[in-house]
C-alpha atoms as a PDB file:
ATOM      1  CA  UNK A   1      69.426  40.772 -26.836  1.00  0.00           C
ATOM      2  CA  UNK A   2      65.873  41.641 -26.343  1.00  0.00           C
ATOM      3  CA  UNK A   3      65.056  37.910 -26.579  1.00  0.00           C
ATOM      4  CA  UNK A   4      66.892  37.569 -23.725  1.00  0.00           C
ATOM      5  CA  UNK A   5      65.790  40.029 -21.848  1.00  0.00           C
ATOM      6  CA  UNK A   6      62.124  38.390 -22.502  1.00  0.00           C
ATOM      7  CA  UNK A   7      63.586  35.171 -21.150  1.00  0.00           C
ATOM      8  CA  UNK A   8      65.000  36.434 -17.816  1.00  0.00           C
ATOM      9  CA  UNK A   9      61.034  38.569 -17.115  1.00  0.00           C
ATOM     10  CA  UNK A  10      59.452  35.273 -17.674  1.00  0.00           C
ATOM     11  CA  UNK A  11      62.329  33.355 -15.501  1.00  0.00           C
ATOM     12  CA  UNK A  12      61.761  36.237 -12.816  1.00  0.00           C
ATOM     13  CA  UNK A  13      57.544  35.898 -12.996  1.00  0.00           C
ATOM     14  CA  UNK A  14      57.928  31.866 -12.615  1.00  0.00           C
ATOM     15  CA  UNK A  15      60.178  32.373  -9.728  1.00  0.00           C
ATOM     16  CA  UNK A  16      58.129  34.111  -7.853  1.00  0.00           C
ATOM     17  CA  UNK A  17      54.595  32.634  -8.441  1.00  0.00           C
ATOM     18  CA  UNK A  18      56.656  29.299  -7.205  1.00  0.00           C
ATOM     19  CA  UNK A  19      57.855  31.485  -3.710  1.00  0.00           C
ATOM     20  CA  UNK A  20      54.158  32.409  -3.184  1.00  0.00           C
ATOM     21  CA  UNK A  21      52.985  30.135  -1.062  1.00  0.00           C
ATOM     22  CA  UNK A  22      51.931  26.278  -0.337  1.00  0.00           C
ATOM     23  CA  UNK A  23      48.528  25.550  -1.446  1.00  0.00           C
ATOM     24  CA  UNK A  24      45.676  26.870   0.153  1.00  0.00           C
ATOM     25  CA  UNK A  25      44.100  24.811   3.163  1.00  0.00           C
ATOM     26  CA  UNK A  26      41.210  22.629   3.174  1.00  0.00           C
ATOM     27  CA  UNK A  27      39.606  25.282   5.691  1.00  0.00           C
ATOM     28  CA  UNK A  28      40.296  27.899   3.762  1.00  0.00           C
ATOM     29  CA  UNK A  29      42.220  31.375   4.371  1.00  0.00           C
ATOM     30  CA  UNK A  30      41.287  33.641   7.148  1.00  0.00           C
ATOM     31  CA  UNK A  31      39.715  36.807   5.694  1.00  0.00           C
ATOM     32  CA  UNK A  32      40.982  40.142   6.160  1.00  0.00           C
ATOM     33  CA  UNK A  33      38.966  42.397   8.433  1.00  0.00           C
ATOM     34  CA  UNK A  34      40.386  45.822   8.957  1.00  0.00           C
ATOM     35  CA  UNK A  35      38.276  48.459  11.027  1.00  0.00           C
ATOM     36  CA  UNK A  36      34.958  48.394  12.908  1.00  0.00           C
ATOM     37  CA  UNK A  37      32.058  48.834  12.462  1.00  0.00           C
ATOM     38  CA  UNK A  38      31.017  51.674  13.539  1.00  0.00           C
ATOM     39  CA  UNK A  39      27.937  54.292  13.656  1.00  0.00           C
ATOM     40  CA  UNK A  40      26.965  56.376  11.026  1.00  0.00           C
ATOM     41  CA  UNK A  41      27.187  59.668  11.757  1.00  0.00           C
ATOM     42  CA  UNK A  42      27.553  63.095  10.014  1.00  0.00           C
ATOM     43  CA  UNK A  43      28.192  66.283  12.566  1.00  0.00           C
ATOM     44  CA  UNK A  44      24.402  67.439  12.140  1.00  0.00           C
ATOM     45  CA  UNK A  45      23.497  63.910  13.695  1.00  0.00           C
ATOM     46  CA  UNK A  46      23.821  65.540  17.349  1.00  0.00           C
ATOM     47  CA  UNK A  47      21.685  68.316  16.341  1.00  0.00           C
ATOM     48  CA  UNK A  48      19.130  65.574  15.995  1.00  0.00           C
ATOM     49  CA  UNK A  49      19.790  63.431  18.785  1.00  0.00           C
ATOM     50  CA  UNK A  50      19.710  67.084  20.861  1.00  0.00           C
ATOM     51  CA  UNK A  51      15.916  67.475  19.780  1.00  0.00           C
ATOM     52  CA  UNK A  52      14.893  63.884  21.546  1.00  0.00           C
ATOM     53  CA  UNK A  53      15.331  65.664  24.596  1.00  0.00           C
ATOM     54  CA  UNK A  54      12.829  68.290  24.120  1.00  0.00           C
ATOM     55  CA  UNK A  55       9.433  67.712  26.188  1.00  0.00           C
ATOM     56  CA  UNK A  56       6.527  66.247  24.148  1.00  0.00           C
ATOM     57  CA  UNK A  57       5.031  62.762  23.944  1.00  0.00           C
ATOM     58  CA  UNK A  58       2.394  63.352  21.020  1.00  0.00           C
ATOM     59  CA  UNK A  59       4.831  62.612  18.198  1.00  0.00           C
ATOM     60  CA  UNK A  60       3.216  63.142  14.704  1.00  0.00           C
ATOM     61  CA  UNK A  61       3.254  60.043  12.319  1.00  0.00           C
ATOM     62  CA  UNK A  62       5.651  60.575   9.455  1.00  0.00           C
ATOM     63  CA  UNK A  63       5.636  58.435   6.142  1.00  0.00           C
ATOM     64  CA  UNK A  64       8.507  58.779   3.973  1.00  0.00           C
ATOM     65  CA  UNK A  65       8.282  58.680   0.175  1.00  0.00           C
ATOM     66  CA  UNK A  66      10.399  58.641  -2.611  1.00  0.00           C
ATOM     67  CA  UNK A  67      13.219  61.049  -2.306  1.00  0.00           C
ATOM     68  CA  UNK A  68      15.108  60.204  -5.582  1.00  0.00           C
ATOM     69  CA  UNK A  69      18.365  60.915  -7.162  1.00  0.00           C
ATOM     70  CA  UNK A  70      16.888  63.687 -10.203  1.00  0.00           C
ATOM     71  CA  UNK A  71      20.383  65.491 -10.296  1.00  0.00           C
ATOM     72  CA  UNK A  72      20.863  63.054 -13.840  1.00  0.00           C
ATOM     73  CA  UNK A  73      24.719  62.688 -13.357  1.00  0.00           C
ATOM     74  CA  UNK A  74      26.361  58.992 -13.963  1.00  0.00           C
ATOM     75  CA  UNK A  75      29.850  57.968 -12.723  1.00  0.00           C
ATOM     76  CA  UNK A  76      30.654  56.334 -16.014  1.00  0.00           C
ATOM     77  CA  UNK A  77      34.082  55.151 -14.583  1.00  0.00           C
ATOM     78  CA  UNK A  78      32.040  53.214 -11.699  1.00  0.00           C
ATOM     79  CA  UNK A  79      29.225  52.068 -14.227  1.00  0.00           C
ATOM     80  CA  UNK A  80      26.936  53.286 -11.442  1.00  0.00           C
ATOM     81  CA  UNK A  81      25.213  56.522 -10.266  1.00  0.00           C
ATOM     82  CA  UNK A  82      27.249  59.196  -8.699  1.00  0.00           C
ATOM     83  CA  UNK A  83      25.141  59.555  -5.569  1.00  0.00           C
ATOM     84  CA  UNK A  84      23.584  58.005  -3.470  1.00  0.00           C
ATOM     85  CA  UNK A  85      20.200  55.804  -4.259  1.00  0.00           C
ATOM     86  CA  UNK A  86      19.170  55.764  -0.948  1.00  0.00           C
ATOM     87  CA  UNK A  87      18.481  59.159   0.065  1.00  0.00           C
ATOM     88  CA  UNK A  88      14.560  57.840   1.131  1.00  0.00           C
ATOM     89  CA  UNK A  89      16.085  55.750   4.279  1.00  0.00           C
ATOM     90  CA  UNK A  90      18.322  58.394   4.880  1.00  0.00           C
ATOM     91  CA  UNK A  91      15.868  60.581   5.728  1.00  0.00           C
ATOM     92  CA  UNK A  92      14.057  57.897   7.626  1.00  0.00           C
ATOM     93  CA  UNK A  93      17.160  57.009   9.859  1.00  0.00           C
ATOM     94  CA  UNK A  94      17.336  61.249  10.200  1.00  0.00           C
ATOM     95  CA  UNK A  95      13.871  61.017  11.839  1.00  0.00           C
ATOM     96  CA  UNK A  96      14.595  58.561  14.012  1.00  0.00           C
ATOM     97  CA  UNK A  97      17.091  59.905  15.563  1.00  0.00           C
ATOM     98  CA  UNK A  98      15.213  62.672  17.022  1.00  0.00           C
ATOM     99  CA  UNK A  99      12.658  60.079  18.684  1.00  0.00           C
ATOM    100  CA  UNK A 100       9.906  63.204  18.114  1.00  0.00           C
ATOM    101  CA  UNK A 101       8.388  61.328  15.151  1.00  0.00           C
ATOM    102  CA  UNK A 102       6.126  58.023  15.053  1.00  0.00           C
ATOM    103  CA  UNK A 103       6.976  56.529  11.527  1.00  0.00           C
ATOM    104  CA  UNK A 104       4.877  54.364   9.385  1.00  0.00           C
ATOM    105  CA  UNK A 105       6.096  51.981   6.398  1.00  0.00           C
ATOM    106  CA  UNK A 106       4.811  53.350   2.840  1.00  0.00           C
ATOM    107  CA  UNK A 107       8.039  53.192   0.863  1.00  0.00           C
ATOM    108  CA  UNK A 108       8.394  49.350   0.526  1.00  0.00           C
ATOM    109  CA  UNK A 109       4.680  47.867   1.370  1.00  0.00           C
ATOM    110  CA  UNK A 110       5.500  44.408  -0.727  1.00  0.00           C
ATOM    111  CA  UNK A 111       5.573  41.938   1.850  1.00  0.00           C
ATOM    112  CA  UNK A 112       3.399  43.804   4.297  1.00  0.00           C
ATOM    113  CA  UNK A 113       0.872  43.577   1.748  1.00  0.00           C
ATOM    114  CA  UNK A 114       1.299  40.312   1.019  1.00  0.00           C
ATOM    115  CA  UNK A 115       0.918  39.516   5.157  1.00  0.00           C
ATOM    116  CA  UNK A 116      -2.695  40.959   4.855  1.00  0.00           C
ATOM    117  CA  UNK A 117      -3.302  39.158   1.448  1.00  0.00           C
ATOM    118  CA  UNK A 118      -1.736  36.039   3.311  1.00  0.00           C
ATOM    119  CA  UNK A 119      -4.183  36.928   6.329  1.00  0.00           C
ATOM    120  CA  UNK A 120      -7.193  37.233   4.301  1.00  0.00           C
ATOM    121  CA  UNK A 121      -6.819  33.694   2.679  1.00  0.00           C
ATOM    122  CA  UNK A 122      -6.661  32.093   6.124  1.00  0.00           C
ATOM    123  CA  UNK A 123      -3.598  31.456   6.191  1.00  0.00           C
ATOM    124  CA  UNK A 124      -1.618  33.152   8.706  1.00  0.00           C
ATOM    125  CA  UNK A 125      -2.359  32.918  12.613  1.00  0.00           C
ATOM    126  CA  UNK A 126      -3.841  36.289  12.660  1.00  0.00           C
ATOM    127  CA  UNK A 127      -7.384  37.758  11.396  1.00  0.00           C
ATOM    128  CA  UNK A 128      -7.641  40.479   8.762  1.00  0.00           C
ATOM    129  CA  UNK A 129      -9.192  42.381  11.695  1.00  0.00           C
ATOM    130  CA  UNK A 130      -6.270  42.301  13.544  1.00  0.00           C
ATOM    131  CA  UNK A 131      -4.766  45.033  11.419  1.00  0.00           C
ATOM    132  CA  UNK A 132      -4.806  48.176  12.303  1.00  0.00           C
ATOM    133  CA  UNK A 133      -3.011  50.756  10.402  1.00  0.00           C
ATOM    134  CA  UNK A 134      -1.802  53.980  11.337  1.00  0.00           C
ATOM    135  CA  UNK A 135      -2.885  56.796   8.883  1.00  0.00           C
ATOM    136  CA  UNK A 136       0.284  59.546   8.505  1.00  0.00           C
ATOM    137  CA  UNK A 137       0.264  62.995   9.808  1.00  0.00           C
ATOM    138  CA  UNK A 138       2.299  64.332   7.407  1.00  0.00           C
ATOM    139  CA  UNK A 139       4.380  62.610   3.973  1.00  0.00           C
ATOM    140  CA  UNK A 140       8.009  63.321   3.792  1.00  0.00           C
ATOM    141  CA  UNK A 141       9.362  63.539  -0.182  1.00  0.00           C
ATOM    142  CA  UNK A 142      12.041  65.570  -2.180  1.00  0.00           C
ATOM    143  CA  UNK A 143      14.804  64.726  -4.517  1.00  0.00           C
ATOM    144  CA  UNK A 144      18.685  65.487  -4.680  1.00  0.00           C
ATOM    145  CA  UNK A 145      18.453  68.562  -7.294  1.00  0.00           C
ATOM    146  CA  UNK A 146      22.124  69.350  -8.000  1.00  0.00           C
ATOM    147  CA  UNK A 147      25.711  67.962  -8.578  1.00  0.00           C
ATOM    148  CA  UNK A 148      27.764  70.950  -9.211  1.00  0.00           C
ATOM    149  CA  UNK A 149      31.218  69.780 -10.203  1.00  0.00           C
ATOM    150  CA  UNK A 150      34.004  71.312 -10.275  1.00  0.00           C
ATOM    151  CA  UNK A 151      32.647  74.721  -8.419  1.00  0.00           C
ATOM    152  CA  UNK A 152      36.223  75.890  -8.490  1.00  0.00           C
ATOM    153  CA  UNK A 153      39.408  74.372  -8.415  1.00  0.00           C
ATOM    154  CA  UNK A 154      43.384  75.441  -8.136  1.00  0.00           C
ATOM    155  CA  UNK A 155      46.862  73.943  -7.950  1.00  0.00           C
ATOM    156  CA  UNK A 156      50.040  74.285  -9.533  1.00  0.00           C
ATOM    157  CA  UNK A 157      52.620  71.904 -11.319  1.00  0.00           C
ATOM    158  CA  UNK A 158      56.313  72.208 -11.713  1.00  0.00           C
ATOM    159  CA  UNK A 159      58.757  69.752 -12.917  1.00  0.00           C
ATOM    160  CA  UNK A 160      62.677  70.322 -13.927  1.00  0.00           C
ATOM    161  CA  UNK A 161      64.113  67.307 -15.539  1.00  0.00           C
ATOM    162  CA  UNK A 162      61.890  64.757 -14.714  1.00  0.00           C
ATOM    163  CA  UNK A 163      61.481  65.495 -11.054  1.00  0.00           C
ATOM    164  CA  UNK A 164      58.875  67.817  -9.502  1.00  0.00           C
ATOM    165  CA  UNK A 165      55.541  67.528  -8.016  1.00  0.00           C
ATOM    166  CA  UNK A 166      52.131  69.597  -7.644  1.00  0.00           C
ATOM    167  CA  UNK A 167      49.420  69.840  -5.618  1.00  0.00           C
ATOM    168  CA  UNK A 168      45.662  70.398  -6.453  1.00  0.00           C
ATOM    169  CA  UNK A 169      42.201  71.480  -5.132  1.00  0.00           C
ATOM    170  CA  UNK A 170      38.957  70.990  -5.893  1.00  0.00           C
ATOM    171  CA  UNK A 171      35.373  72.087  -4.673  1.00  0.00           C
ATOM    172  CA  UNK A 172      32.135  70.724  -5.836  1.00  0.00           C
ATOM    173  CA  UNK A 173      28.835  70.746  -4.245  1.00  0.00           C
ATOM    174  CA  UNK A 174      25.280  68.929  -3.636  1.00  0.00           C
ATOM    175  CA  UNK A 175      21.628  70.483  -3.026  1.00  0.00           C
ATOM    176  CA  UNK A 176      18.537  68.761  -1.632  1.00  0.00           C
ATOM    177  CA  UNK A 177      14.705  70.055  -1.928  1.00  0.00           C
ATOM    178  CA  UNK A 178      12.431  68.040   0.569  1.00  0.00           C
ATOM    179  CA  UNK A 179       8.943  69.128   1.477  1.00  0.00           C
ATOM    180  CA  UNK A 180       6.727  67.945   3.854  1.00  0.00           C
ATOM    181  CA  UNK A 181       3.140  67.214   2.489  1.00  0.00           C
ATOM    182  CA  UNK A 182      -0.001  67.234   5.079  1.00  0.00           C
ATOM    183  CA  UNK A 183      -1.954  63.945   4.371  1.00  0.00           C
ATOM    184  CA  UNK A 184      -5.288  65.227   5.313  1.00  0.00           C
ATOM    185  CA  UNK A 185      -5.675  67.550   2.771  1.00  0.00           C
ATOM    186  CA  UNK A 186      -2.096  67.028   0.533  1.00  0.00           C
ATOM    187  CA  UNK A 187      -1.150  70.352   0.906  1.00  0.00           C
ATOM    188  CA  UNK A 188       2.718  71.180   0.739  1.00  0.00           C
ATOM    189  CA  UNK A 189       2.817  72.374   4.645  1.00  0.00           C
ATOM    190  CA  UNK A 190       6.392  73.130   4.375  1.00  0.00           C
ATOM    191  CA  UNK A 191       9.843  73.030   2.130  1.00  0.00           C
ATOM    192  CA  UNK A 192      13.103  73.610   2.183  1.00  0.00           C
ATOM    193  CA  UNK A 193      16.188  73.610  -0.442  1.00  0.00           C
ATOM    194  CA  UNK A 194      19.543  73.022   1.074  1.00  0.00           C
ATOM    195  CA  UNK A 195      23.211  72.488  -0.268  1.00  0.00           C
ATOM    196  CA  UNK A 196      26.483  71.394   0.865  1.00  0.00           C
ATOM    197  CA  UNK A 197      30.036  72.306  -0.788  1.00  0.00           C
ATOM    198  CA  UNK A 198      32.397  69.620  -0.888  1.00  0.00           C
ATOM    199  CA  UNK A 199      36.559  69.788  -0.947  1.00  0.00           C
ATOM    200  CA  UNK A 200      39.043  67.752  -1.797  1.00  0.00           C
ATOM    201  CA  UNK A 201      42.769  67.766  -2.452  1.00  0.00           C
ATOM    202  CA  UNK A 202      45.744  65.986  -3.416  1.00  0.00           C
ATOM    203  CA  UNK A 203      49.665  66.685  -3.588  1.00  0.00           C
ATOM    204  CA  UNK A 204      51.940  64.246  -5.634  1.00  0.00           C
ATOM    205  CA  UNK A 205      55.415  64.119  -6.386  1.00  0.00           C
ATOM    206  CA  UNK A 206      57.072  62.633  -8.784  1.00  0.00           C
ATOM    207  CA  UNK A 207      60.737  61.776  -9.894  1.00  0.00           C
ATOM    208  CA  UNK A 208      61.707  60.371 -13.525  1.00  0.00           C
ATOM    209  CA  UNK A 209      65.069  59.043 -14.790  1.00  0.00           C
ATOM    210  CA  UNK A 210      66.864  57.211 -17.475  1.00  0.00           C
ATOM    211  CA  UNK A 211      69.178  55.038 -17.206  1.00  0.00           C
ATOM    212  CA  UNK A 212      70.248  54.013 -20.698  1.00  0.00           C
ATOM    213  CA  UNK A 213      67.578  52.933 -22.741  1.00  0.00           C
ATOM    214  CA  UNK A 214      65.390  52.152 -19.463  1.00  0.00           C
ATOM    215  CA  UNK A 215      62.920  54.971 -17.512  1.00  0.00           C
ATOM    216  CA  UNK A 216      62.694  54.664 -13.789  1.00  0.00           C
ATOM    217  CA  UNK A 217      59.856  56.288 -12.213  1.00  0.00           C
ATOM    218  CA  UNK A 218      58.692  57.182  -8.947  1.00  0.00           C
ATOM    219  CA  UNK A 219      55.597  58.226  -7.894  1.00  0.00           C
ATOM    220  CA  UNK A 220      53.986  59.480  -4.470  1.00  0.00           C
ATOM    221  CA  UNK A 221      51.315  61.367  -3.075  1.00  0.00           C
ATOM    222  CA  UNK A 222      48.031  61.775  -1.230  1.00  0.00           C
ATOM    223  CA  UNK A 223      44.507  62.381  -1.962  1.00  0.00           C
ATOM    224  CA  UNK A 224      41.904  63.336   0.450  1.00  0.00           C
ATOM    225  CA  UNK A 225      38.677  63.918  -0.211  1.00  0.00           C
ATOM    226  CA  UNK A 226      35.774  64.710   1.668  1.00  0.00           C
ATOM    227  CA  UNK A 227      33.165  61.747   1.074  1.00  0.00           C
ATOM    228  CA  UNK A 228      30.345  62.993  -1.173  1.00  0.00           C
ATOM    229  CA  UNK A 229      28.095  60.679  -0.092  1.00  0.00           C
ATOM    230  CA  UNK A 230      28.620  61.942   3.344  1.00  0.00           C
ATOM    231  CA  UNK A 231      27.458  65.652   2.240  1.00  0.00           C
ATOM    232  CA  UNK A 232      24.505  63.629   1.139  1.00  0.00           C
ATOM    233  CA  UNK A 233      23.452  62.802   4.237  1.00  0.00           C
ATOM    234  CA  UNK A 234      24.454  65.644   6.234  1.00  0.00           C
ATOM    235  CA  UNK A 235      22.102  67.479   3.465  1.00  0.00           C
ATOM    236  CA  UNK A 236      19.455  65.304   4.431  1.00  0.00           C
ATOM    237  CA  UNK A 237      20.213  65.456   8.292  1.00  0.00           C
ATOM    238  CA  UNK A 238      19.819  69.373   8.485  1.00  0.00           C
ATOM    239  CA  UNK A 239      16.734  68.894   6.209  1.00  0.00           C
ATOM    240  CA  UNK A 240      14.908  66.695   8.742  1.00  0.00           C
ATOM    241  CA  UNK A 241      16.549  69.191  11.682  1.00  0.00           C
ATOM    242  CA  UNK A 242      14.896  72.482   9.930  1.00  0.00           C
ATOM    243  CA  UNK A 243      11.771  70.503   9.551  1.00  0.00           C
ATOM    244  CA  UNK A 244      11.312  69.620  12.869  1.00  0.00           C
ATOM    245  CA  UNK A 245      12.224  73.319  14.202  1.00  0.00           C
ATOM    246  CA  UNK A 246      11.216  75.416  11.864  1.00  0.00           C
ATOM    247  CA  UNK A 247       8.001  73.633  10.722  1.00  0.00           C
ATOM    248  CA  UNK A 248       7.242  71.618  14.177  1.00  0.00           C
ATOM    249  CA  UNK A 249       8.361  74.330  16.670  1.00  0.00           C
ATOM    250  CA  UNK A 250      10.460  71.893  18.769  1.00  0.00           C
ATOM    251  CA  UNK A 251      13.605  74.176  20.471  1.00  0.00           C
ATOM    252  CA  UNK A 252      16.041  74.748  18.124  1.00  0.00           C
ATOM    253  CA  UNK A 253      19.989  73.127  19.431  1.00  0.00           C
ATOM    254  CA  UNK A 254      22.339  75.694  20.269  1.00  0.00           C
ATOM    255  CA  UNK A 255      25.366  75.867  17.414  1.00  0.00           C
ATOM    256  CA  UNK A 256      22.610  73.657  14.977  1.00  0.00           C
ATOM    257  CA  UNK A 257      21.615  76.875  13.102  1.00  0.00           C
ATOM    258  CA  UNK A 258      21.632  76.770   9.476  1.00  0.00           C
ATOM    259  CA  UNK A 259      24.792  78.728   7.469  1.00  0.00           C
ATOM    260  CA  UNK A 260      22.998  81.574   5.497  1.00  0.00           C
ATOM    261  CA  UNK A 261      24.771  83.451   2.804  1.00  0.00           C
ATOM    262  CA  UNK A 262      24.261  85.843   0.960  1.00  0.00           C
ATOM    263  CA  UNK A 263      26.410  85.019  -2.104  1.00  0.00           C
ATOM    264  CA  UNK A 264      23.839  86.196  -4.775  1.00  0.00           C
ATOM    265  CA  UNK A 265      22.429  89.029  -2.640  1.00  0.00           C
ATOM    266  CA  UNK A 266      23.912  92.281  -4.355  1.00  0.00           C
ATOM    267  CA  UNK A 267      23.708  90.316  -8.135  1.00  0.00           C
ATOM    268  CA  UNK A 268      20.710  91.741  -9.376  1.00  0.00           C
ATOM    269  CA  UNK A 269      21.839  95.133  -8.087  1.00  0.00           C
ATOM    270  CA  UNK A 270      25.459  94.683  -9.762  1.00  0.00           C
ATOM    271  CA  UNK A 271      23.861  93.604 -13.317  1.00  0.00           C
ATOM    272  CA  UNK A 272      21.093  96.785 -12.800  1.00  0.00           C
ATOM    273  CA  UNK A 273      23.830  99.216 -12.250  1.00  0.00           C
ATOM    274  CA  UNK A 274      26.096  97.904 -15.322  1.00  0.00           C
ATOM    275  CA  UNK A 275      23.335  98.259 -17.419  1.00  0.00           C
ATOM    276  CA  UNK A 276      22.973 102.116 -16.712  1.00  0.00           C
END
C-alpha cells in the first residue's frame, strides 16, 4: 500500500513538471521587477535637509573615517554580520544632505592615489602640480557600540486541539558613538552617544487535523518588523544633525530635538536607599 502511494507522488511530481511550461526562449524570460526605486530616507532626513536652508556659505571641510561595526554580533543564520558595514557612507550621505559641509575623500584614497602616482610618471594629461588638495576642518569617526537583543519581549499562545494561534512582540535596540576630531591639532572637539529601540511583531494562527493516518496543517500569519538597518541610519542621521547644531551652532529644526530620558536617573538613588 505504501508502495503505491510512492508511485502515485512520483506520477503527481512528473505531471506537473510536464504542465510547467514550453521551453524557455532564445531571448530569454523577462525578469521580474516589482517596486521603484526610490530615495533613501529615514524621518530624521528632513531634519537635515531643514538645516541647508540656514544662512552661511563658509562650509567647513569634513573627512569621514572609519565608523565600524565594534558591536561583535554575527547573524549566523545569514553567514554575514548583523548590521550594517557601511555605517562610514552613511554618515557621509547624512552630511550631504545638509549642504553646510564641504567634504573631502579620505576613506577610500586607492585610485585617487594611484591618479597622482599615474600623474607623476607622465602619464596622465595633467601635471602633479595640478593637484591641489583640500586639507579637512574637522575628521568625522565613531563605531556602532551596541546590539541589545531582545530588550523585552511578550506574547501569548493558546491552542485547543490542534487549532489556535498567538501573537508576539519583541524590542531590541542599537547605539552609535561618533566624535568629531579637529585636524589642526587632533583634539576630540565634540561627541555624542546615541541609541535607537527597535519593535517588531508577529501574530500567527494555526489549525491542525488528522484525517486517518494523515496530518493536515494550516498555517498563517504576519510579521512586521521595523528594519534594523533603518535604526542604523536614523542613528547616524541624528548624529550628524546634533553635530551640526549642537557643535556648529547652525539653528536647530523645529520638532528635530533629540528624545531625552531619564530611564536610569533615580538608579543610583534606588540602590543607595536599599542599602540603608
Amino acid at each position: 500500500m505504501r508502495a503505491k502511494a510512492c508511485a502515485y507522488v512520483v506520477s503527481a511530481a512528473m505531471a506537473l513538471s510536464a504542465c510547467a511550461g514550453p521551453p524557455f526562449p532564445d531571448t530569454g524570460v523577462a525578469p521580474v521587477f516589482s517596486f521603484p526605486v526610490t530615495s533613501n530616507h529615514t524621518p530624521y532626513s528632513q531634519c537635515l535637509s531643514g538645516l541647508a536652508q540656514s544662512e552661511g556659505a563658509n562650509l567647513p571641510v569634513f573627512s569621514v573615517g572609519e565608523v565600524a561595526d565594534k558591536t561583535g554580533q554575527v547573524n549566523y543564520d545569514d553567514n554575514g554580520h548583523a548590521l550594517s558595514q557601511g555605517v562610514s557612507e552613511m554618515v557621509i550621505s547624512a552630511l550631504w544632505k545638509t549642504r553646510k559641509a564641504r567634504l573631502i575623500e579620505r576613506l577610500d584614497l586607492r585610485i585617487p592615489l594611484a591618479e597622482m602616482k599615474l600623474s607623476e610618471q607622465g602619464r596622465l594629461g595633467r601635471g602633479l602640480s595640478e593637484y591641489e588638495l583640500p586639507a579637512s576642518d574637522f575628521i568625522v569617526v565613531g563605531a556602532l557600540t551596541e546590539l541589545n537583543y531582545n530588550i523585552t519581549s511578550g506574547g501569548a499562545r493558546l491552542f485547543v486541539n490542534g487549532i489556535g494561534g498567538g501573537g508576539r512582540t519583541v524590542v531590541i535596540n542599537v547605539a552609535l558613538d561618533l566624535r568629531v576630531v579637529n585636524a589642526r591639532n587632533f583634539s576630540v572637539a565634540y561627541a555624542t552617544s546615541l541609541q535607537k529601540q527597535i519593535y517588531g511583531f508577529e501574530v500567527e494562527a494555526n489549525v491542525f487535523r488528522f484525517f486517518g493516518n494523515t496530518l493536515i496543517e494550516f498555517d498563517a500569519g504576519m510579521i512586521r518588523n521595523e528594519p534594523l538597518q533603518l535604526g542604523v541610519r536614523s542613528v547616524v542621521e541624528m548624529g550628524v544633525y546634533l553635530l551640526m547644531t549642537d557643535f556648529l551652532g547652525l539653528p536647530a529644526i523645529q520638532g528635530c530635538d533629540l528624545v531625552e530620558t531619564d530611564h536610569f536617573a533615580g538608579y543610583l538613588k534606588e540602590i543607595e536607599d536599599e542599602s540603608e
